[in-house]
N, C-alpha and C. Protein backbone atom coordinates (compact mmCIF):
# COMPACT_ATOMS: atom_id res chain seq x y z
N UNK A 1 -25.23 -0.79 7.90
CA UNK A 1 -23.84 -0.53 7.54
C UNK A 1 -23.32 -1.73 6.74
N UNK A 2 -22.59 -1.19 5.56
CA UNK A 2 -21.63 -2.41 4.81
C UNK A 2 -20.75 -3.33 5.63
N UNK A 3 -20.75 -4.74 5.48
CA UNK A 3 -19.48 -4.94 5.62
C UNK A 3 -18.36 -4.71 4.92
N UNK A 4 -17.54 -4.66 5.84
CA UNK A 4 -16.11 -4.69 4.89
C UNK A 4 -15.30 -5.71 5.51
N UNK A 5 -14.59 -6.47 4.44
CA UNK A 5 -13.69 -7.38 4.03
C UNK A 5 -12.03 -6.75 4.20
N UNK A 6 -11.73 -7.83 4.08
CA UNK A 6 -10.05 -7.14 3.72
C UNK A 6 -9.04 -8.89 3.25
N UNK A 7 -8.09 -8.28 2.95
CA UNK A 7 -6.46 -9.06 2.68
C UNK A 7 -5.27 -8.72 3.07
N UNK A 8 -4.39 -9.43 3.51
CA UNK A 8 -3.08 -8.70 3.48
C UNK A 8 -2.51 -8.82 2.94
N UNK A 9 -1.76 -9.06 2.06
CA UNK A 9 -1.27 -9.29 0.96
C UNK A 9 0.29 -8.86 0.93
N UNK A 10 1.00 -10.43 1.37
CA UNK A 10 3.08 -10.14 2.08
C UNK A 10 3.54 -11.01 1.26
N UNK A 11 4.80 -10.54 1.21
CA UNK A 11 5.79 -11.37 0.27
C UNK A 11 7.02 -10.98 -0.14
N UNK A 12 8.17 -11.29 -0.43
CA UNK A 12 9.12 -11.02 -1.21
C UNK A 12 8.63 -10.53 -2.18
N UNK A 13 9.80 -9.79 -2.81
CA UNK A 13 10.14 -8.75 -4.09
C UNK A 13 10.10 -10.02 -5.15
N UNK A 14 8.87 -9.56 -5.71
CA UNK A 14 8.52 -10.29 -7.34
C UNK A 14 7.87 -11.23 -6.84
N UNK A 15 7.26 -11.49 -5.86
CA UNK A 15 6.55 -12.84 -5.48
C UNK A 15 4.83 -13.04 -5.99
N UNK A 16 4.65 -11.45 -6.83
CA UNK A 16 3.43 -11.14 -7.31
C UNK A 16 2.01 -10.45 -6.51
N UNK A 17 2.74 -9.89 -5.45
CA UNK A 17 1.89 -9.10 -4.55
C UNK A 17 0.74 -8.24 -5.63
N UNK A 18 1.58 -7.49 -5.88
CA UNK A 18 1.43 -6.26 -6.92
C UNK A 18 0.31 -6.81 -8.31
N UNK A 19 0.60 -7.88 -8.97
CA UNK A 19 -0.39 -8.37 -10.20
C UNK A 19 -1.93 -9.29 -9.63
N UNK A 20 -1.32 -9.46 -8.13
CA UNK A 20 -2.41 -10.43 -7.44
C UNK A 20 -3.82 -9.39 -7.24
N UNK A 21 -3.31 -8.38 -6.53
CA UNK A 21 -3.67 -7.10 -6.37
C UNK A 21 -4.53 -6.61 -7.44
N UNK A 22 -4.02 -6.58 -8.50
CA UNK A 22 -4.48 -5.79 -9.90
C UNK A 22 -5.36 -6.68 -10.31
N UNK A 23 -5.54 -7.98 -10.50
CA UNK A 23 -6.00 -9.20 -10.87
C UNK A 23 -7.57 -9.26 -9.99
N UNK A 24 -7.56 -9.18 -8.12
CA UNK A 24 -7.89 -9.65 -7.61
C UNK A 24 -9.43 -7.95 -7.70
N UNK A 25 -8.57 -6.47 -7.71
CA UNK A 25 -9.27 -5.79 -7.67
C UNK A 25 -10.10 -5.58 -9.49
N UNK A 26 -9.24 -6.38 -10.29
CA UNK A 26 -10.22 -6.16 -11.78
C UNK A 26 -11.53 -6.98 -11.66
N UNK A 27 -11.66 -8.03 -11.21
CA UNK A 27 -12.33 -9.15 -10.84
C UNK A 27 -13.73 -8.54 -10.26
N UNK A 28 -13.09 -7.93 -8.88
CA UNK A 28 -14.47 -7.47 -8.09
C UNK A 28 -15.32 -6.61 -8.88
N UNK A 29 -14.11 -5.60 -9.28
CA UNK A 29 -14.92 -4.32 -10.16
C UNK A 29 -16.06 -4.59 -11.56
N UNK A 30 -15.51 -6.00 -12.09
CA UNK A 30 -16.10 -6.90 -13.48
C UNK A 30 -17.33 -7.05 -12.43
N UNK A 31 -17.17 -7.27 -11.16
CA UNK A 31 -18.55 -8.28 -10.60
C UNK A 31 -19.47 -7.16 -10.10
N UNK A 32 -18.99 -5.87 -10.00
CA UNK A 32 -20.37 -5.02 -9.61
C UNK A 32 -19.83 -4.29 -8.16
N UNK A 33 -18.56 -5.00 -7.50
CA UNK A 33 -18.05 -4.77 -6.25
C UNK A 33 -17.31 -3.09 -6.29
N UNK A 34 -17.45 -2.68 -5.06
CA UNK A 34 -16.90 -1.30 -4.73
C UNK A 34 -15.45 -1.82 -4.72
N UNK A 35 -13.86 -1.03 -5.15
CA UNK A 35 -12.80 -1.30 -4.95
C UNK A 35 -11.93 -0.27 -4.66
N UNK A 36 -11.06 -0.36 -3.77
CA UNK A 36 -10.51 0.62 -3.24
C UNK A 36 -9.02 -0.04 -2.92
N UNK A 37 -8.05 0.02 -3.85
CA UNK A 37 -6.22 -0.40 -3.42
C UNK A 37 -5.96 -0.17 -3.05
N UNK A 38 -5.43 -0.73 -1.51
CA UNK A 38 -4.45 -0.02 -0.32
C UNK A 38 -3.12 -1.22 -0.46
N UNK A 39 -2.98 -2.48 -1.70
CA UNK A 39 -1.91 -2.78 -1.53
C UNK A 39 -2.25 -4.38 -0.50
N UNK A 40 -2.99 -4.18 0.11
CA UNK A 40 -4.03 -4.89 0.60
C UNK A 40 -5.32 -5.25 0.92
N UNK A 41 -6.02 -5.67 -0.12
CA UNK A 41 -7.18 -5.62 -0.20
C UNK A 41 -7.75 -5.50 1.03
N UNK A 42 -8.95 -4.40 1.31
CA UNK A 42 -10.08 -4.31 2.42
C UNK A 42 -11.31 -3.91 1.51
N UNK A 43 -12.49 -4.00 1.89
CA UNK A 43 -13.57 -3.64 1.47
C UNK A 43 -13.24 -4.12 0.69
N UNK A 44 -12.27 -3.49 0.01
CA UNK A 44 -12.11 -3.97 -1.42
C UNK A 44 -11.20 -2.83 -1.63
N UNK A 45 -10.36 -2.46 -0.59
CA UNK A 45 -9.53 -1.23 -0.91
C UNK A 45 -7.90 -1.68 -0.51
N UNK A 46 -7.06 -0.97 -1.20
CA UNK A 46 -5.84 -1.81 -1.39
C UNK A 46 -5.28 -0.35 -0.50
N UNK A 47 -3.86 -0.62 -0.07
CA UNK A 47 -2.98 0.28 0.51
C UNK A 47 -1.91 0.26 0.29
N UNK A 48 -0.55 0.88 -0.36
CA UNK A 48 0.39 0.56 -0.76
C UNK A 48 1.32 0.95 0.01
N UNK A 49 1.40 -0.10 1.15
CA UNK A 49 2.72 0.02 2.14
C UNK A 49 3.99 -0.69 1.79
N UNK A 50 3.94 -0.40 0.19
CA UNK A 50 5.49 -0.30 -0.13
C UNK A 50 6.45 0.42 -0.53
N UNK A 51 7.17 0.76 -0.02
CA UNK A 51 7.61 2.30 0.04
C UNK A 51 8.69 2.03 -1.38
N UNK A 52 8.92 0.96 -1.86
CA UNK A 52 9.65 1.33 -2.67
C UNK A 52 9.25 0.52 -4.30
N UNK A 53 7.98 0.07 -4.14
CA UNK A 53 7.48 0.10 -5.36
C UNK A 53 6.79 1.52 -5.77
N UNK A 54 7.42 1.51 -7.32
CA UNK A 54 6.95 2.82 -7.94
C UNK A 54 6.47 2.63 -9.27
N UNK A 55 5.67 1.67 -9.41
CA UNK A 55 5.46 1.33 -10.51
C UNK A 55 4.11 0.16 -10.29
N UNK A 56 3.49 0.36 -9.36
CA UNK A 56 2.09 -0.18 -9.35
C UNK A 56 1.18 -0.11 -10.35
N UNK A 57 0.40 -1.18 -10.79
CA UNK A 57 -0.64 -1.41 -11.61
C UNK A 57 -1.86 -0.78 -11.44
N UNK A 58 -2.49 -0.20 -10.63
CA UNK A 58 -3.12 -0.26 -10.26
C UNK A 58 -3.09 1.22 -9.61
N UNK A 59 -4.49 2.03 -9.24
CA UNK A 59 -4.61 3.10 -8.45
C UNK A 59 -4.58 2.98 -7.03
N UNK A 60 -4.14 3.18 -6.24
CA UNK A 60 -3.97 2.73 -4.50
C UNK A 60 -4.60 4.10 -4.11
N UNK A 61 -5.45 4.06 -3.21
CA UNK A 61 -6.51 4.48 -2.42
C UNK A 61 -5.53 5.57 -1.48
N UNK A 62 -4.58 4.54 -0.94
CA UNK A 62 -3.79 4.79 0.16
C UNK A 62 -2.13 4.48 -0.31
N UNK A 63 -1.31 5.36 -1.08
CA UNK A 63 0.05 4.87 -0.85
C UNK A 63 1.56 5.62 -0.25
N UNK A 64 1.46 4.77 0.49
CA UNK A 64 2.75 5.21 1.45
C UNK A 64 4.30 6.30 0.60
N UNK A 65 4.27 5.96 -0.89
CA UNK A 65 4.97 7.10 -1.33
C UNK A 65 4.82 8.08 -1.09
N UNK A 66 3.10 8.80 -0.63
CA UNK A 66 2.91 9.92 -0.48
C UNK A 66 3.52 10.60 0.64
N UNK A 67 3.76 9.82 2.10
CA UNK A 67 4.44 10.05 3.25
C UNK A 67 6.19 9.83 2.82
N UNK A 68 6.76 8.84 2.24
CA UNK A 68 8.06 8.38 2.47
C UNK A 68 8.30 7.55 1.07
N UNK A 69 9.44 7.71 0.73
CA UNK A 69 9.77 6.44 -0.22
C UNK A 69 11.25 5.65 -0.04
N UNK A 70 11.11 4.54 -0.29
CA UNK A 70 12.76 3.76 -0.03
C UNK A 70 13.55 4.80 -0.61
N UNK A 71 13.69 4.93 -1.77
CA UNK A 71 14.82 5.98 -2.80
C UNK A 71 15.21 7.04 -1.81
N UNK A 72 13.94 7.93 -1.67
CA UNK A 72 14.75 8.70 -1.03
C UNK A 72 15.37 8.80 0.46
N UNK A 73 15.16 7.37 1.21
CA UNK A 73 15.53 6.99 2.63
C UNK A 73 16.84 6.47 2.31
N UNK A 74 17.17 5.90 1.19
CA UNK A 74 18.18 5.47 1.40
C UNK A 74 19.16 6.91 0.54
N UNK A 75 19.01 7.42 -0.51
CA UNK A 75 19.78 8.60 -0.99
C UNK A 75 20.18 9.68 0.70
N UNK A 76 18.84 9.94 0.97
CA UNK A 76 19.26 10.81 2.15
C UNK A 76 19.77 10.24 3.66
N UNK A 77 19.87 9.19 4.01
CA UNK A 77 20.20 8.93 5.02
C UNK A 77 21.51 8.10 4.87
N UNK A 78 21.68 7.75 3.53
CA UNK A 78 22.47 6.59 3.17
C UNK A 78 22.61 5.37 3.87
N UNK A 79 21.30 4.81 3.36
CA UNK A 79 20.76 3.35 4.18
C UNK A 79 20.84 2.48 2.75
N UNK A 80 20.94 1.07 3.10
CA UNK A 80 21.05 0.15 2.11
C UNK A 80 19.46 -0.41 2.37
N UNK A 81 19.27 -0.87 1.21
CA UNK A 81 17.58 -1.25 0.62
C UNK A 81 16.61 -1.90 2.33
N UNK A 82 17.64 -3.10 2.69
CA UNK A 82 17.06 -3.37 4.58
C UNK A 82 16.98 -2.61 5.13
N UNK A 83 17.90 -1.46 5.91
CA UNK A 83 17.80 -0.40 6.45
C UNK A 83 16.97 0.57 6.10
N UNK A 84 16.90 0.78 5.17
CA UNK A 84 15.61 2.03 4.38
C UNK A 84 14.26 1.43 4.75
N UNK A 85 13.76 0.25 4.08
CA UNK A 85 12.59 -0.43 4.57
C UNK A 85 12.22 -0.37 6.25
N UNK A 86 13.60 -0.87 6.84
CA UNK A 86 13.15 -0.24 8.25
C UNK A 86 12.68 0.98 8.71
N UNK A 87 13.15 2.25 8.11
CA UNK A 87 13.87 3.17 8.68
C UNK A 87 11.81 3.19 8.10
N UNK A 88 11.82 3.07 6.81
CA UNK A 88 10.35 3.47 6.00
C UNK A 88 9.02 3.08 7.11
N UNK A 89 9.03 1.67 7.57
CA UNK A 89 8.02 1.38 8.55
C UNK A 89 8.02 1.60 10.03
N UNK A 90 9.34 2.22 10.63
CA UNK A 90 9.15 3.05 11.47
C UNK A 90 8.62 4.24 11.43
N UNK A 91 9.13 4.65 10.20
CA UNK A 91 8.31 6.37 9.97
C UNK A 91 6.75 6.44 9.89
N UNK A 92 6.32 5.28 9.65
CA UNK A 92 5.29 5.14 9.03
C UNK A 92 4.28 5.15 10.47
N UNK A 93 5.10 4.30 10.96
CA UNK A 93 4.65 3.62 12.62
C UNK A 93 4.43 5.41 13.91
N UNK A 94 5.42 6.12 13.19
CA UNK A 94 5.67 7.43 14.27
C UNK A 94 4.47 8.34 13.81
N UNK A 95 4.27 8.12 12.12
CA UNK A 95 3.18 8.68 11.77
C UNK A 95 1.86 8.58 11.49
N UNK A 96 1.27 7.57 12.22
CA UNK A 96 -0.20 6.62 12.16
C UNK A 96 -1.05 8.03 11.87
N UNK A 97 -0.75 9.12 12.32
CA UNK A 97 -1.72 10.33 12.15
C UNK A 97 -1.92 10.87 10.89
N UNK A 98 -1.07 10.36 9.76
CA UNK A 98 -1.28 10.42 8.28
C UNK A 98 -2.12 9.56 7.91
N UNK A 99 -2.02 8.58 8.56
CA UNK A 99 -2.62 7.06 7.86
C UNK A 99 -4.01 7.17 8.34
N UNK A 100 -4.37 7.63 9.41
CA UNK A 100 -5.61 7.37 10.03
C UNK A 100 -6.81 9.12 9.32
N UNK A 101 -5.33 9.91 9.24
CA UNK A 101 -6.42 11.04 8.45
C UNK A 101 -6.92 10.38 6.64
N UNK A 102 -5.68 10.28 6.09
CA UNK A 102 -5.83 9.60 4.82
C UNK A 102 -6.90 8.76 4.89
N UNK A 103 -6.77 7.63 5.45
CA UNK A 103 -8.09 6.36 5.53
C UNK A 103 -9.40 7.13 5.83
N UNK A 104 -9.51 7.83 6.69
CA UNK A 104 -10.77 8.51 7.01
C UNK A 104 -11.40 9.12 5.65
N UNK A 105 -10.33 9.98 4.97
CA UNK A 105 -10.99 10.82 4.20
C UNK A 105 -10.82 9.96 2.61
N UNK A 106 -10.24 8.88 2.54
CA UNK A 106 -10.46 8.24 1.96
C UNK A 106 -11.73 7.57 1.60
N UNK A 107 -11.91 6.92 2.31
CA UNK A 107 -13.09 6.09 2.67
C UNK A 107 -14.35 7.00 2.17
């Protein structure tokens, strides 16, 4: 069996999560490496548990827009950008049964 690797990859808004990401998965792929964006590098697979970037560089394996997005947590619930992010990783948290089918059939 392969190993697999990973990153987590946290930060403030504009702190370069997102180009580190794009940068870090062009690199492997130049070197021969399997890559997979969940946003945080694993294997070499990234995951995009940011619910309110919409404008990623990059193809994500795994991204959380597909379950939830800030925009529309905060349009429909009328939450301000903190509150939405919460409201986003609780949902996310109630729904591990997306994440764990996705990753599976991802992979």
């Amino acid at each position: 069996m392969a190993s697999v690797f990973g990153q987590l990859v946290v930060g403030p808004p504009g702190s370069g999560k997102t180009t580190y990401c794009h940068v870090v998965g062009e690199y492997l792929k130049s070197i021969g490496r399997k890559v997979a964006i969940f946003r945080c590098l694993t294997l070499m697979f990234c995951t995009c548990l940011d619910p309110a970037n919409d404008d990623l560089k990059y193809e994500a394996a795994i991204n959380i827009s597909q379950l939830i997005t800030l925009e529309d947590v905060m349009v429909n619930l009328k939450l301000g950008p903190n509150g939405g992010l919460m409201f986003c990783m609780e949902f996310l948290e109630k729904n591990m049964d997306w994440w764990n089918y996705t990753h599976t059939t991802t992979l």
